[in-house]
Protein backbone atom coordinates (compact mmCIF):
# COMPACT_ATOMS: atom_id res chain seq x y z
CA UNK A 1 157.64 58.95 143.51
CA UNK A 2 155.42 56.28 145.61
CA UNK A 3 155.72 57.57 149.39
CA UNK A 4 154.47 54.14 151.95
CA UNK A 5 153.57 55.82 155.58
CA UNK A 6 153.02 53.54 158.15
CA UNK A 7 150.82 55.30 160.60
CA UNK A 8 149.01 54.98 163.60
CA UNK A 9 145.03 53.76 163.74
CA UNK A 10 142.86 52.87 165.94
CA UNK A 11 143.31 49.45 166.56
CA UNK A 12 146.70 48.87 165.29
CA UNK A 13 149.23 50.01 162.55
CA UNK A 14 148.64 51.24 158.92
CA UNK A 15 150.64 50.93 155.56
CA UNK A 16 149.13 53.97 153.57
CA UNK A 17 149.75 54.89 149.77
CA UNK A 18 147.79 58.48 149.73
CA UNK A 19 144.37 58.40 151.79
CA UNK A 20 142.60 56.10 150.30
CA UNK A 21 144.67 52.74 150.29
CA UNK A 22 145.08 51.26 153.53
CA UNK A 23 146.40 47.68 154.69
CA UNK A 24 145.75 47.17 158.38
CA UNK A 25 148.24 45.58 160.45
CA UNK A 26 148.30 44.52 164.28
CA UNK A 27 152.05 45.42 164.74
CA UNK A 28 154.22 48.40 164.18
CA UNK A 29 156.91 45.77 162.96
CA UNK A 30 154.44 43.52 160.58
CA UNK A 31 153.60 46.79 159.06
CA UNK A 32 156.92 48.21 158.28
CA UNK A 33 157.66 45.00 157.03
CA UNK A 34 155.27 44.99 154.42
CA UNK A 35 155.99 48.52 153.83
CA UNK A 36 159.53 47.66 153.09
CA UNK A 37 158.38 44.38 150.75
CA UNK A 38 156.03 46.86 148.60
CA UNK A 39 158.92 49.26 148.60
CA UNK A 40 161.63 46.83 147.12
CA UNK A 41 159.35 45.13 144.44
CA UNK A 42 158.42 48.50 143.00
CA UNK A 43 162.45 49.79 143.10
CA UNK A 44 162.79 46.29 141.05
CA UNK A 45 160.59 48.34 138.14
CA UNK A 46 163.32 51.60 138.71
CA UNK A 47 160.73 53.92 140.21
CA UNK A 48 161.24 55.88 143.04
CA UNK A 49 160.14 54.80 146.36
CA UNK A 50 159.76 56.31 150.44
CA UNK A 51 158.95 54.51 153.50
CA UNK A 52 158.20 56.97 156.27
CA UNK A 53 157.56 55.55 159.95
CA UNK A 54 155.08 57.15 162.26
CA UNK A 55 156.74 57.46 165.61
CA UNK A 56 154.63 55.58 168.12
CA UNK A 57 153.15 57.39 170.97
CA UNK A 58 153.18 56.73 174.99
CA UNK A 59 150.38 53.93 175.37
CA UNK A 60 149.03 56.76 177.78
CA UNK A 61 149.31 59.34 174.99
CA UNK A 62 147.29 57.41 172.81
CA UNK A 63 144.54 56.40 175.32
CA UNK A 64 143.85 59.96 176.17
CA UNK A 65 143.69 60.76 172.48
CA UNK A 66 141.60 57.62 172.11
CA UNK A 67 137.58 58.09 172.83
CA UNK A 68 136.04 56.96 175.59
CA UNK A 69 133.84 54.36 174.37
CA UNK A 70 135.78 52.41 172.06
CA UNK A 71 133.71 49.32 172.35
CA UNK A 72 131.70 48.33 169.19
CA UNK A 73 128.43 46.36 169.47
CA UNK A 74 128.63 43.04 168.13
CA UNK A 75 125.91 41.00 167.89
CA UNK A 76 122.43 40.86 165.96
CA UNK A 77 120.86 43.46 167.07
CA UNK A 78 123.70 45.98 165.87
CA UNK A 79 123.77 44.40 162.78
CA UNK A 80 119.90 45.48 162.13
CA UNK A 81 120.47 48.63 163.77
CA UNK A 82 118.42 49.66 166.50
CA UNK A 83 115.52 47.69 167.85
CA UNK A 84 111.93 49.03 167.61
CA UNK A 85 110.29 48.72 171.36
């Protein structure tokens, strides 16, 4: 049995197969969509397939779960690491 969770990450949706494969997705619906897609094309091949759907959270809920700096450096200097002085 191949189970498809679409979960909640950090910055956006998740279609999971175990923990190790991941496909990001902006939108709840985009990826329960795809979840869905994968789902039919392997029932095409007769094996047995689940799509379980994270509930989403209050936006508050998940901003107080969130941490408080969220912000990534971008830039040069955070792709060197940390500058000598």
């Amino acid at each position: 049995m191949v189970t498809f969770n679409v979960v909640r990450e950090t910055h956006g949706w998740a279609v999971r197969v175990g923990e190790r494969m991941t496909t990001p997705f902006w939108s709840r619906d985009l990826a329960i969509q795809e979840a869905h897609g994968l789902a039919d094309a392997i029932r095409c091949h007769g094996a047995g397939v689940t799509v379980v759907i994270e509930e989403s959270r209050p936006a508050d809920a998940r901003d107080a779960a969130a941490p408080a700096n969220r912000a990534l450096p971008i830039g040069p200097s955070s792709w060197r690491g940390a500058r000598a002085r």
